[in-house]
C-alpha atoms as a PDB file:
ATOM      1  CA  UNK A   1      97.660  -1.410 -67.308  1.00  0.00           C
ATOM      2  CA  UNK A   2      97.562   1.292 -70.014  1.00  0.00           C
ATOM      3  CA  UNK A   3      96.082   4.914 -69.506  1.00  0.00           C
ATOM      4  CA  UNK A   4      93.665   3.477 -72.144  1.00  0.00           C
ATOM      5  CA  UNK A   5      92.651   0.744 -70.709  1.00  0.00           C
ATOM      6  CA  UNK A   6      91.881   2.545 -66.970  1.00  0.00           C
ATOM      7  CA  UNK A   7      89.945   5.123 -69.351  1.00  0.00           C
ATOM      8  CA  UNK A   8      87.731   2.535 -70.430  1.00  0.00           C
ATOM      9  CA  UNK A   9      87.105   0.814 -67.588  1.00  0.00           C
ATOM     10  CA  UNK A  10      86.108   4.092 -66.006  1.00  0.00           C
ATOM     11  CA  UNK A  11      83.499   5.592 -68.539  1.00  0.00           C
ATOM     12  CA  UNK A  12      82.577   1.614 -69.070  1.00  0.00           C
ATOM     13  CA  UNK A  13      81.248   2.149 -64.931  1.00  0.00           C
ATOM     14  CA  UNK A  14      79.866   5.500 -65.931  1.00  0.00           C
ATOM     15  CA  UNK A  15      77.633   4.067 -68.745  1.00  0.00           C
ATOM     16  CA  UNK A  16      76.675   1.344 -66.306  1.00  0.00           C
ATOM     17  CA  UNK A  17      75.324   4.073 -64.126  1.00  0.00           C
ATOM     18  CA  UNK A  18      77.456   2.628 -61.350  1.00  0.00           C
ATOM     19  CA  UNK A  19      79.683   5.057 -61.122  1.00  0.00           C
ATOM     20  CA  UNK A  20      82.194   4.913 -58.167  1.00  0.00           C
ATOM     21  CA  UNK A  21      85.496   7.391 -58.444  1.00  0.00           C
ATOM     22  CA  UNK A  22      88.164   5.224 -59.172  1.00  0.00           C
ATOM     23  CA  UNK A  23      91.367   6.207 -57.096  1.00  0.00           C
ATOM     24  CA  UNK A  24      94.884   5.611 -58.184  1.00  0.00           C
ATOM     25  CA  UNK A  25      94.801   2.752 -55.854  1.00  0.00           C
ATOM     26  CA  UNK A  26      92.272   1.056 -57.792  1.00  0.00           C
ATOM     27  CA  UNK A  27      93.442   1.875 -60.852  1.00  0.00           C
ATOM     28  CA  UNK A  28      96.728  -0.186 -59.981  1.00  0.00           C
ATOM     29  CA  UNK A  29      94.838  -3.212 -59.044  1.00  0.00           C
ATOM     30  CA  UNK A  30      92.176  -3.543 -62.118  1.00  0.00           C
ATOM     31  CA  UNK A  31      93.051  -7.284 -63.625  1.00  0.00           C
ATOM     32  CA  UNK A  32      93.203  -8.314 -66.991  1.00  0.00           C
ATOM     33  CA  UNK A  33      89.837  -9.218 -68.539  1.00  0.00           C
ATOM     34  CA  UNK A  34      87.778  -6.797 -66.667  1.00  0.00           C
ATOM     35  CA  UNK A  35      87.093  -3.965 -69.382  1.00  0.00           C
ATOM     36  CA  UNK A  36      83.911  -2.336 -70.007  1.00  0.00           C
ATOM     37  CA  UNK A  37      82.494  -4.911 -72.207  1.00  0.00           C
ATOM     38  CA  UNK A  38      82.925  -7.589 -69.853  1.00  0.00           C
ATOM     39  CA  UNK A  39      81.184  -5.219 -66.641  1.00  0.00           C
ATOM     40  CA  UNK A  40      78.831  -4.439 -69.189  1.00  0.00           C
ATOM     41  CA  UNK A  41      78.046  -8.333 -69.857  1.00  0.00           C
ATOM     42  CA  UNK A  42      78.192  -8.854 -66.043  1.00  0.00           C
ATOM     43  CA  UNK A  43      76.167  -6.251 -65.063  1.00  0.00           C
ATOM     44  CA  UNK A  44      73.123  -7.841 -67.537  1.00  0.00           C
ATOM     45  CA  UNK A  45      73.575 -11.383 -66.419  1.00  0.00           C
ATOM     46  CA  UNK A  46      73.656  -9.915 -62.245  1.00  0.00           C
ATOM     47  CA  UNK A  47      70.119  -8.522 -63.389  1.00  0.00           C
ATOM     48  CA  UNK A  48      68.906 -11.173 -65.575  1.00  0.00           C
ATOM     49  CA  UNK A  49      69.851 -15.033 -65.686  1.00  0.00           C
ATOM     50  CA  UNK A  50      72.148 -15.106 -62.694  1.00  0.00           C
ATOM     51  CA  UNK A  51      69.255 -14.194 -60.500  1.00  0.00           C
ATOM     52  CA  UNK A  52      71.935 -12.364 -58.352  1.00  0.00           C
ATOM     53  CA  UNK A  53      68.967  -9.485 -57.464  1.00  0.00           C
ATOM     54  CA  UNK A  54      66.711 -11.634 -55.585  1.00  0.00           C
ATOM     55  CA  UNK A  55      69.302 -11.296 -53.089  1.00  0.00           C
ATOM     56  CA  UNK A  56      72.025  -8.653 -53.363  1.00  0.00           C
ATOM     57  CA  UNK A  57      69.144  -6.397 -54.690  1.00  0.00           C
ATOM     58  CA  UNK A  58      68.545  -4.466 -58.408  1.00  0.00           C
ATOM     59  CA  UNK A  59      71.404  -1.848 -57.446  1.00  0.00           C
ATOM     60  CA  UNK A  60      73.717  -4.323 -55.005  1.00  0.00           C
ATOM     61  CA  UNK A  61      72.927  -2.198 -51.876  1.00  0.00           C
ATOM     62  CA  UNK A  62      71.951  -5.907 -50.261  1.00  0.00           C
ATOM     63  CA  UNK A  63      68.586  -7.331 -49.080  1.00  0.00           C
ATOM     64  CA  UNK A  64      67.524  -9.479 -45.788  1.00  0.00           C
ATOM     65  CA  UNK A  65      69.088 -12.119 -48.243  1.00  0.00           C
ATOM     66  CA  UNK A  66      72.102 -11.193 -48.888  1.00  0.00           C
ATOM     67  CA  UNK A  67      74.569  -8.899 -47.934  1.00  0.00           C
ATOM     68  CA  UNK A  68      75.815  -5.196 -49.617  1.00  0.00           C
ATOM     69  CA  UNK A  69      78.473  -5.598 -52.643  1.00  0.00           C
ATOM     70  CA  UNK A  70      78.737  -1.739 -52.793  1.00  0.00           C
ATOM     71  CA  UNK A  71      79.081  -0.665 -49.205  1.00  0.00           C
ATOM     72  CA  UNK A  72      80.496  -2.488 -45.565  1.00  0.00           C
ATOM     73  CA  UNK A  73      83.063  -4.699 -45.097  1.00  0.00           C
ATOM     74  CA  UNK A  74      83.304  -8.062 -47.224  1.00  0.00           C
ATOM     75  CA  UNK A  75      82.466 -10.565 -44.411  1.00  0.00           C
ATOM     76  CA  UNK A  76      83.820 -13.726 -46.351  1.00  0.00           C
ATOM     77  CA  UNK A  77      87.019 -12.839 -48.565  1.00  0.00           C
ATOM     78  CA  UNK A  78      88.976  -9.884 -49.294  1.00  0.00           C
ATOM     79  CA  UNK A  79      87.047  -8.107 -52.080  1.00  0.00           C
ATOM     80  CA  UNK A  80      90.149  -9.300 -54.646  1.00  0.00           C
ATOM     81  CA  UNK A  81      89.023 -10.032 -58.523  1.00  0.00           C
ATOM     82  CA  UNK A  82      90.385 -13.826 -57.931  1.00  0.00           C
ATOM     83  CA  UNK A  83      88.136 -14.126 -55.124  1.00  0.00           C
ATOM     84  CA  UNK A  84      84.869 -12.945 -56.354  1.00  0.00           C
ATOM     85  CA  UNK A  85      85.892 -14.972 -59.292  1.00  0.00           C
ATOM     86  CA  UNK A  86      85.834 -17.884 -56.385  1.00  0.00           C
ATOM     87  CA  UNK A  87      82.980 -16.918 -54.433  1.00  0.00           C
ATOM     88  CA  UNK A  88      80.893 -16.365 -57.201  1.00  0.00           C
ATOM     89  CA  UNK A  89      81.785 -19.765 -58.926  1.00  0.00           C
ATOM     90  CA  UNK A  90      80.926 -21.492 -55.928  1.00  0.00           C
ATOM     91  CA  UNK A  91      77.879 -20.306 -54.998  1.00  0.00           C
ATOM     92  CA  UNK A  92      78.818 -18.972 -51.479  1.00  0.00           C
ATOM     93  CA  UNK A  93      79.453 -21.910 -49.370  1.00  0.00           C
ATOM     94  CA  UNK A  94      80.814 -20.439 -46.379  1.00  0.00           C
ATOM     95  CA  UNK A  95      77.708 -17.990 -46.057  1.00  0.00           C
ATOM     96  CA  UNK A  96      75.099 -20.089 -42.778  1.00  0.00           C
ATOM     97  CA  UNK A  97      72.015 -19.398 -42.116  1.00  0.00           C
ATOM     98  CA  UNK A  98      70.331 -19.058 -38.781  1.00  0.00           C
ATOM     99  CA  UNK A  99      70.692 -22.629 -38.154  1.00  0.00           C
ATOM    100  CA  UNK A 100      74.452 -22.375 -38.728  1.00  0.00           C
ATOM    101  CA  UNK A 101      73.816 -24.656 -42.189  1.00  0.00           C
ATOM    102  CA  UNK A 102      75.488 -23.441 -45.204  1.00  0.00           C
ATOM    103  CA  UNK A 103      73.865 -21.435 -47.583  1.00  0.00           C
ATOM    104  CA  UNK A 104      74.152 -21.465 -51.349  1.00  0.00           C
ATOM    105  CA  UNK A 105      73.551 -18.315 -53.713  1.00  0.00           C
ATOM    106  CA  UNK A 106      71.080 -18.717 -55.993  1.00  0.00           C
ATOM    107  CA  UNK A 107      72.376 -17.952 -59.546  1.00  0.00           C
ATOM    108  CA  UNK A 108      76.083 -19.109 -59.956  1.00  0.00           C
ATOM    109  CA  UNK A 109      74.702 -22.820 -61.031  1.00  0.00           C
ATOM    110  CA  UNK A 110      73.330 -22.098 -63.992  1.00  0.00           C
ATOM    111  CA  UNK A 111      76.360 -19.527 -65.297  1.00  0.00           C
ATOM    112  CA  UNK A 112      79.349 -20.938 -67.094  1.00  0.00           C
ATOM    113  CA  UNK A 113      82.727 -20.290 -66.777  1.00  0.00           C
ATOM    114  CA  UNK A 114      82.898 -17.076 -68.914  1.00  0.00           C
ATOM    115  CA  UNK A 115      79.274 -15.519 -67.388  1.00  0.00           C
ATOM    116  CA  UNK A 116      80.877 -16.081 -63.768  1.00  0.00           C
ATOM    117  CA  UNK A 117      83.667 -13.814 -65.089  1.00  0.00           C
ATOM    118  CA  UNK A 118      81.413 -11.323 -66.144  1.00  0.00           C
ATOM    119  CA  UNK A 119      79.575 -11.233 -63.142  1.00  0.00           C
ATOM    120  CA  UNK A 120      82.634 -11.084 -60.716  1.00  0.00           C
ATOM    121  CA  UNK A 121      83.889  -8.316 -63.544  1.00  0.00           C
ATOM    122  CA  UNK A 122      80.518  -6.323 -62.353  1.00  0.00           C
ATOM    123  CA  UNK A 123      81.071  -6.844 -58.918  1.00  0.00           C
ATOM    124  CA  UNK A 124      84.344  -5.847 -58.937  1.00  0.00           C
ATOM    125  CA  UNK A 125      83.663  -2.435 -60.868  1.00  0.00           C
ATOM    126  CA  UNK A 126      80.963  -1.625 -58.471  1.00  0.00           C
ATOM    127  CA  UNK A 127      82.818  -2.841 -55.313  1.00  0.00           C
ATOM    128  CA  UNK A 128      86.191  -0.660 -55.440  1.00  0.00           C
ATOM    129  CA  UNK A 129      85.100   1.241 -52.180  1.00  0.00           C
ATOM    130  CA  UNK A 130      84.307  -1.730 -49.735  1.00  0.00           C
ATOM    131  CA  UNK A 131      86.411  -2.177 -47.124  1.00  0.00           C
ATOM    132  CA  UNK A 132      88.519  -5.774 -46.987  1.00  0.00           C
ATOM    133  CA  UNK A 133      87.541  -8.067 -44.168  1.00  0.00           C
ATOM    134  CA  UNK A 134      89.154  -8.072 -41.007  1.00  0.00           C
END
């Protein structure tokens, strides 16, 4: 990844108001595709149409509903771009509820393709200090 492109990531978070120090460690692992347009894009559709707030809450610090995507350990995948992508295309099976039934998310199903990108683009940006599962 280009110096240019790890720039604009960076002040694309900052804008967002998001803004998490980005180590070099992070810097290394930023895929292709997830630029400051595409956060910015994901960060709109987390708030808006993908209904992703109603559960992960209006800054991602995580409700009674859903868990934290800023803070704690991920509890069903490893945090990577390609699964977010995943978990966010399939609406969270593998989340139960008190019952033990799985639980969907709410929004994924009425994203496409490129709108679940943009939304696992925002959670990635936003998630770069949560700790992989265990």
């Amino acid at each position: 990844m280009s110096m240019q492109s790890v720039i604009r990531l960076a002040a694309g978070i900052a804008l967002l108001g998001v803004a998490h120090p980005l180590t070099a460690q992070d810097t290394v692992s930023v895929p292709a595709g997830v630029d400051s347009a595409s956060i910015a894009a994901g960060r709109l559709l987390y708030q808006g149409r993908g209904g992703c707030v109603a559960c992960h809450g209006e800054r991602a610090e995580g409700t009674p509903e859903g868990p934290s995507l800023i803070a704690g350990r991920w509890t069903l995948g490893d945090g990577s771009f390609p699964w977010l992508l995943h978990i966010t295309r399939h609406a969270g099976w593998g989340t139960r509820s008190r019952e033990g039934d799985p639980r969907p998310m709410r929004g994924p199903t009425v994203l496409d393709s490129a709108e679940v990108r943009r939304v696992a683009a925002y959670v990635f940006a936003i998630s770069r200090r949560k700790p992989p599962s265990k």
